[in-house]
N, C-alpha and C. Protein backbone atom coordinates (compact mmCIF):
# COMPACT_ATOMS: atom_id res chain seq x y z
N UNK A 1 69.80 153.22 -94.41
CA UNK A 1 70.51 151.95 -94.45
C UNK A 1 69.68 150.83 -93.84
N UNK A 2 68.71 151.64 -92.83
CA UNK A 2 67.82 150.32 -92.15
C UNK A 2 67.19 149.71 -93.65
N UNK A 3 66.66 150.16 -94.23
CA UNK A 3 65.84 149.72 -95.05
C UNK A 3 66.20 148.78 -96.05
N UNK A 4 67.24 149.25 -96.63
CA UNK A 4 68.24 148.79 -97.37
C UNK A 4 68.33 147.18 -96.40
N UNK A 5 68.90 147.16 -95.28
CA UNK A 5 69.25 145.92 -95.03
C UNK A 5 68.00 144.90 -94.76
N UNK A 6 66.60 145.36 -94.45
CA UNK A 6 65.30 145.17 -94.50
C UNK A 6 65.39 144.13 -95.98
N UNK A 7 65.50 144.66 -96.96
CA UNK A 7 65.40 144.49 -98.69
C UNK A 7 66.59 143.38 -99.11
N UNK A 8 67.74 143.24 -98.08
CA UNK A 8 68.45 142.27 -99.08
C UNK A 8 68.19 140.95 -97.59
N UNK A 9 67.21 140.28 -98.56
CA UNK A 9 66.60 139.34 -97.05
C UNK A 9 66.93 137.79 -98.42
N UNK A 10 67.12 136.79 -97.82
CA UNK A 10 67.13 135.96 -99.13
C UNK A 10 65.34 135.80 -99.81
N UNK A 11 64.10 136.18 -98.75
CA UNK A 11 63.00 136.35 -99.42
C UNK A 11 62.53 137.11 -100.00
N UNK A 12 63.32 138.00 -100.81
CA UNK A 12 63.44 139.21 -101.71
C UNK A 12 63.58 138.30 -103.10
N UNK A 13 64.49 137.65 -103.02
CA UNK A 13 65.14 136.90 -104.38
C UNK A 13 64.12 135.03 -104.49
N UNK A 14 63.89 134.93 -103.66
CA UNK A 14 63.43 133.40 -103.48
C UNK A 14 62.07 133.70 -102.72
N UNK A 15 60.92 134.26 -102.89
CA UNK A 15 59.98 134.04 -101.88
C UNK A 15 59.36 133.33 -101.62
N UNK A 16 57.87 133.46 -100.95
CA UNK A 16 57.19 132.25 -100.01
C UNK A 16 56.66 131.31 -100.82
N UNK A 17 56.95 129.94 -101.08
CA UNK A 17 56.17 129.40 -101.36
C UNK A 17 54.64 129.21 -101.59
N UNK A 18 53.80 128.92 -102.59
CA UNK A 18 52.46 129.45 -102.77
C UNK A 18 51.98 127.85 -103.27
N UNK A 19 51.21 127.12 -102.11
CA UNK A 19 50.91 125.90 -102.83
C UNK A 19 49.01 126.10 -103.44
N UNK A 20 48.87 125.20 -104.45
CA UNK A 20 47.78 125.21 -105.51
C UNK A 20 46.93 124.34 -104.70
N UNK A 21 45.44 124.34 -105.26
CA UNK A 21 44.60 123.08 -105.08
C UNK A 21 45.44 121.77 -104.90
N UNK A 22 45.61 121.87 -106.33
CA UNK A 22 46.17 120.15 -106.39
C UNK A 22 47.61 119.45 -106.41
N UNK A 23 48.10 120.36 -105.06
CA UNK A 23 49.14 120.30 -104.36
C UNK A 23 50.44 120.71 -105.36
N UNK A 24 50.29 121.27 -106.43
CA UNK A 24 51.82 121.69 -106.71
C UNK A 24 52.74 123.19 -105.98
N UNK A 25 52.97 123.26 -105.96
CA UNK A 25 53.77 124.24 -105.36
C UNK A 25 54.72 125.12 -106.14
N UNK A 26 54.59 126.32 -105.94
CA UNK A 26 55.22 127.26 -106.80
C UNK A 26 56.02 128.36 -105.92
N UNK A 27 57.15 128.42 -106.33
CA UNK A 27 58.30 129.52 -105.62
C UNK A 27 58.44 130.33 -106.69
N UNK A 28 58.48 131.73 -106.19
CA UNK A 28 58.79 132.58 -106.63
C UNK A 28 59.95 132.96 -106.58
N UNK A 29 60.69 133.32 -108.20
CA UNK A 29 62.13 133.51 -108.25
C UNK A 29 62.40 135.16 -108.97
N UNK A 30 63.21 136.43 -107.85
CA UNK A 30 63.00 137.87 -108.71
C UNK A 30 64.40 137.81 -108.52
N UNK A 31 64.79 138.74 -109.67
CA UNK A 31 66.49 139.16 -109.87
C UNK A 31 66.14 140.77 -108.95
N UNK A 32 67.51 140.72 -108.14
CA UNK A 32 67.37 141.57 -107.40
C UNK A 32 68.51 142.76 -107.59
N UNK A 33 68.55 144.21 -107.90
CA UNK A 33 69.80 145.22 -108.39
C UNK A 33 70.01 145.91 -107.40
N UNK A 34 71.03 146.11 -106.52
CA UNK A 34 71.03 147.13 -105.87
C UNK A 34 72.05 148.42 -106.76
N UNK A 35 72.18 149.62 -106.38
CA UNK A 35 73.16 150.44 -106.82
C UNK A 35 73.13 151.25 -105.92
N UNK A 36 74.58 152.23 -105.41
CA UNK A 36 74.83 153.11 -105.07
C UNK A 36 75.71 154.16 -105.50
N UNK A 37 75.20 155.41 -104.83
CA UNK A 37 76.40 156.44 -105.79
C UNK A 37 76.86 157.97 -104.52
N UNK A 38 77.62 157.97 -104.79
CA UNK A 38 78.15 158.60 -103.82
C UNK A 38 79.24 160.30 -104.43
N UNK A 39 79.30 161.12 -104.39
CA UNK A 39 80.07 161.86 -104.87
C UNK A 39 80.65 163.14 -104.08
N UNK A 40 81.29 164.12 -104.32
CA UNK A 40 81.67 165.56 -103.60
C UNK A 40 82.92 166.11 -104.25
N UNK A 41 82.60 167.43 -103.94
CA UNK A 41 83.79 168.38 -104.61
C UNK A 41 83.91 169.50 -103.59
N UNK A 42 85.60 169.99 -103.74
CA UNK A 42 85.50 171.38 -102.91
C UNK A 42 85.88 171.98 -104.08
N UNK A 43 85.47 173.39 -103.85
CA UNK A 43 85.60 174.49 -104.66
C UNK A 43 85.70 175.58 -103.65
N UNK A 44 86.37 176.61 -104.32
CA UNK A 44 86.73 177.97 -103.75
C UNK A 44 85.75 178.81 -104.64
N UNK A 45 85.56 179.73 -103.35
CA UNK A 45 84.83 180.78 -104.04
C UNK A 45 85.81 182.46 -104.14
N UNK A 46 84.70 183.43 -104.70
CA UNK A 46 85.32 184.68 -105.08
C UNK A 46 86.58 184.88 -104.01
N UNK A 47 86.21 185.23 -102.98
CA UNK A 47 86.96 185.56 -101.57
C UNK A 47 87.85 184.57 -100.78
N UNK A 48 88.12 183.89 -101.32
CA UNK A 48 88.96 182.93 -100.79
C UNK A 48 88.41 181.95 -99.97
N UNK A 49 86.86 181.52 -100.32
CA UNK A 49 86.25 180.93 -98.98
C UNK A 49 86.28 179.72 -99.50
N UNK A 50 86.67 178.64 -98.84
CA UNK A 50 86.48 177.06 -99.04
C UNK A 50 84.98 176.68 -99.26
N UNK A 51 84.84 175.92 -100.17
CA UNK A 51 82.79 175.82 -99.59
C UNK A 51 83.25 173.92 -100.40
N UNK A 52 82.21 173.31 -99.96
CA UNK A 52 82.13 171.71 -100.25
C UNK A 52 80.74 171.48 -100.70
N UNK A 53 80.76 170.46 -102.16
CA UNK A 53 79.24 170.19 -102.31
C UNK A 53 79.15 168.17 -102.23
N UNK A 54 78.27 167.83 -102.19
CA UNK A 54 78.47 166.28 -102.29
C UNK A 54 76.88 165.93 -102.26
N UNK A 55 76.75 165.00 -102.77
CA UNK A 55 75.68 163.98 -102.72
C UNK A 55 75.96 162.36 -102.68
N UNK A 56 74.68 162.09 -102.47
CA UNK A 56 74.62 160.20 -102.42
C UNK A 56 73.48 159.83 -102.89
N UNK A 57 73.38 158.40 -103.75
CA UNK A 57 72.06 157.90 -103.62
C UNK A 57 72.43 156.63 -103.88
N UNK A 58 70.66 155.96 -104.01
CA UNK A 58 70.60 154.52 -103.79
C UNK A 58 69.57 154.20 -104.74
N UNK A 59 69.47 153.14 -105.35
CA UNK A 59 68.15 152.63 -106.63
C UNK A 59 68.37 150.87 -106.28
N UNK A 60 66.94 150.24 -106.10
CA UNK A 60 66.65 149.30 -105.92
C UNK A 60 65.88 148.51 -107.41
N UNK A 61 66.01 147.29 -107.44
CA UNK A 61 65.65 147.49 -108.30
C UNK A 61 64.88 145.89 -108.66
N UNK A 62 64.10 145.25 -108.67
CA UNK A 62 63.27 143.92 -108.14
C UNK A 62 62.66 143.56 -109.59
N UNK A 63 62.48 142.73 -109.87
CA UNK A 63 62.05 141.82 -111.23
C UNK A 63 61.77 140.46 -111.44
N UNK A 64 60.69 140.33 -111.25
CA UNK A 64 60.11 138.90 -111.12
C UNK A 64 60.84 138.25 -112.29
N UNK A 65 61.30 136.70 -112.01
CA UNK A 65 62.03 136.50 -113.18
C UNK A 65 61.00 135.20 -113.49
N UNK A 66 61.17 134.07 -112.70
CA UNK A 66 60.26 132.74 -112.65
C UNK A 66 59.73 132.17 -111.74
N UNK A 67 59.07 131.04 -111.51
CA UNK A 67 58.41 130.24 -110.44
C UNK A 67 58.85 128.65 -110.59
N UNK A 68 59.29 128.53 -109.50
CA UNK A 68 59.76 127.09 -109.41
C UNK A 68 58.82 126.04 -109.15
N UNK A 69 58.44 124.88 -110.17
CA UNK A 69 57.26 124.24 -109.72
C UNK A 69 57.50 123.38 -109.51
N UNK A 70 57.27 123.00 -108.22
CA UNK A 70 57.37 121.54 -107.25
C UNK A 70 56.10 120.52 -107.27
N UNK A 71 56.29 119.33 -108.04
CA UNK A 71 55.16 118.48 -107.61
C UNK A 71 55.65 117.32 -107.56
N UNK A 72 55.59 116.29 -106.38
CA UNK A 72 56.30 115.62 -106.30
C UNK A 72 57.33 115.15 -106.56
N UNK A 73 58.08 114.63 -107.07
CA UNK A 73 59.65 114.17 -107.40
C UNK A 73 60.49 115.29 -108.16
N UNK A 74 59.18 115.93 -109.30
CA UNK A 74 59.33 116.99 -110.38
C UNK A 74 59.30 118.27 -110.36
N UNK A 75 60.61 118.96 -110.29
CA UNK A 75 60.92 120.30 -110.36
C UNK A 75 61.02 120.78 -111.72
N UNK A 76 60.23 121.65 -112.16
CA UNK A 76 60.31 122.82 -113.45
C UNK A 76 60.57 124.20 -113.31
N UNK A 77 61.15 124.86 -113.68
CA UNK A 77 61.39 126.55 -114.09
C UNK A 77 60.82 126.49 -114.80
N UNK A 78 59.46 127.25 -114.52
CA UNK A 78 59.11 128.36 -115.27
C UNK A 78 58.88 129.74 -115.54
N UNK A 79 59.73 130.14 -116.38
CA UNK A 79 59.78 131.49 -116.51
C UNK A 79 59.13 132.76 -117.25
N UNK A 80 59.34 133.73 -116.75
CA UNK A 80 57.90 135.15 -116.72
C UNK A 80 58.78 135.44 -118.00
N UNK A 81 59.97 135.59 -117.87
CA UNK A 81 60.46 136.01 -119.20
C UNK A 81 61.29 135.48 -119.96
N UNK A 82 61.35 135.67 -121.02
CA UNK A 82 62.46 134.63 -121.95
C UNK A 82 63.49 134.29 -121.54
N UNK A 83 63.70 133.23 -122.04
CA UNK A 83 64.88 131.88 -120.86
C UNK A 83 66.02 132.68 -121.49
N UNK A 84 67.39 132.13 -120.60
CA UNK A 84 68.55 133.33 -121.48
C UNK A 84 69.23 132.66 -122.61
N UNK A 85 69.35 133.80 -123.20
CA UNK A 85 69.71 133.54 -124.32
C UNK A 85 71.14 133.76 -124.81
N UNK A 86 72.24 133.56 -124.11
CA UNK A 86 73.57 133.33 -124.20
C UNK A 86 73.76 131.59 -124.26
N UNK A 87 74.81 131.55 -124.70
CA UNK A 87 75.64 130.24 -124.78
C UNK A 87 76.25 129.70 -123.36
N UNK A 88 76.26 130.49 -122.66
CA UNK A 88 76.73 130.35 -121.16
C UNK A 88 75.56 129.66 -120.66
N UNK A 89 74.57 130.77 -120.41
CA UNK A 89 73.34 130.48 -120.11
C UNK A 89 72.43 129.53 -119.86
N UNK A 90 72.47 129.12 -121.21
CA UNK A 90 72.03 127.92 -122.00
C UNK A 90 72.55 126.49 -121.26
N UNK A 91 74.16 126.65 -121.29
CA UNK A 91 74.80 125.02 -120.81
C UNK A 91 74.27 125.37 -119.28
N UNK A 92 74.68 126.27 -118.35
CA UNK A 92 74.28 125.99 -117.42
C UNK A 92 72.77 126.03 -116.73
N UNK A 93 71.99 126.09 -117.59
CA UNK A 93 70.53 125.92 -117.30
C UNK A 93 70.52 124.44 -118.16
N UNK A 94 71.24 123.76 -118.66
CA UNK A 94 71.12 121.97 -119.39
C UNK A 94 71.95 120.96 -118.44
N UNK A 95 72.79 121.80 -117.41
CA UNK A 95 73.35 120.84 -117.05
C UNK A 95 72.67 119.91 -115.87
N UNK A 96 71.97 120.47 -115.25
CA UNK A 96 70.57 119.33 -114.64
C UNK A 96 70.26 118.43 -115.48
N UNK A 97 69.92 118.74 -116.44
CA UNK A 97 69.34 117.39 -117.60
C UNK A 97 70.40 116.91 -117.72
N UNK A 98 71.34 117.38 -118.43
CA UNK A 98 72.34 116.40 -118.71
C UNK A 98 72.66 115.54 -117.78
N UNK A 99 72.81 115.78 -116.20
CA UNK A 99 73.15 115.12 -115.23
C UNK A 99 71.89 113.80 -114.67
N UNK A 100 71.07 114.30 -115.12
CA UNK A 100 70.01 112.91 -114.67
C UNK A 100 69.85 112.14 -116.04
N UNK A 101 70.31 112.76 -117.01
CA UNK A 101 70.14 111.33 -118.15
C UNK A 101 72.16 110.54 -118.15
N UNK A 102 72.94 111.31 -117.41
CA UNK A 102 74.07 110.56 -117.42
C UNK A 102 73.75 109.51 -116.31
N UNK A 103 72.95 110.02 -114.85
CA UNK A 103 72.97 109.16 -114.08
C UNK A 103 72.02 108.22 -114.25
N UNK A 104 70.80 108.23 -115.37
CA UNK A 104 70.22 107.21 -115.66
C UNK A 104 70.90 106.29 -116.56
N UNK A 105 72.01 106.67 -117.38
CA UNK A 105 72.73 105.70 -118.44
C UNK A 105 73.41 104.83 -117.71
N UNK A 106 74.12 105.31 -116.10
CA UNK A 106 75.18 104.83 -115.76
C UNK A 106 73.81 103.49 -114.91
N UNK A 107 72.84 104.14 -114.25
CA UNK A 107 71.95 103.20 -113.32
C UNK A 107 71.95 102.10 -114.41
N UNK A 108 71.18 102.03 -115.67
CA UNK A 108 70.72 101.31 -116.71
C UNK A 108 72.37 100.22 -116.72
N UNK A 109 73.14 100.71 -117.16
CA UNK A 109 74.31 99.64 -117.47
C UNK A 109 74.71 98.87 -116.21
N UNK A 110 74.69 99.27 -114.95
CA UNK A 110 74.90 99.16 -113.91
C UNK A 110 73.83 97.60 -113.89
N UNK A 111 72.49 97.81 -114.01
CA UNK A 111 71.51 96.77 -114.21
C UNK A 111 71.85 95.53 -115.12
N UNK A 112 72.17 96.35 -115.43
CA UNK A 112 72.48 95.14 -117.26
C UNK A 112 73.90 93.61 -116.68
N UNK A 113 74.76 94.59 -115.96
CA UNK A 113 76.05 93.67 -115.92
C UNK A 113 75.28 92.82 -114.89
């Protein structure tokens, strides 16, 4: 269990920042799985004897997904593997954009009056 709690650190999922020559900066972003499994049975044997069997285990499971690139004002995802591809997915990886071109429409009219 030590270990286990070692592994779910938030720098498992988000790690150290890694800055470039020419100052951009890149975060590393991994999807992180834990699982556990746990089981047991009693059974009787020939002679009437009680006997108990059981097991447990644990699977970790780590996957680089993307790198977040910071250079000045400008944040990008970029990703190791194909962006997702659900409809869910999709709106909520647009709704950043959508939100800085609403708040540039509203700045722009705001100017105008």
């Amino acid at each position: 269990m030590q270990k286990i709690r070692e592994m779910i650190d938030a720098n498992t999922i988000v790690g150290e920042p890694i800055t470039t020559p020419d100052g951009m900066m890149l975060i590393p972003v991994s999807k992180v799985t834990f699982g556990f499994v746990g089981g047991g049975s009693d059974f009787t044997q020939k002679h009437d004897k009680s006997g108990f069997g059981g097991g447990t285990g644990a699977g970790v499971n780590i996957i680089p997904v993307a790198f977040l690139a910071v250079k000045g004002d400008n944040v990008e995802m970029i990703y190791i593997t194909p962006p997702p591809s659900s409809t869910v997915d999709r709106i909520i990886d647009a709704v950043p954009d959508v939100l800085d071109k609403f708040t540039d429409f509203m700045n722009k009219d705001k100017e105008t009056e």
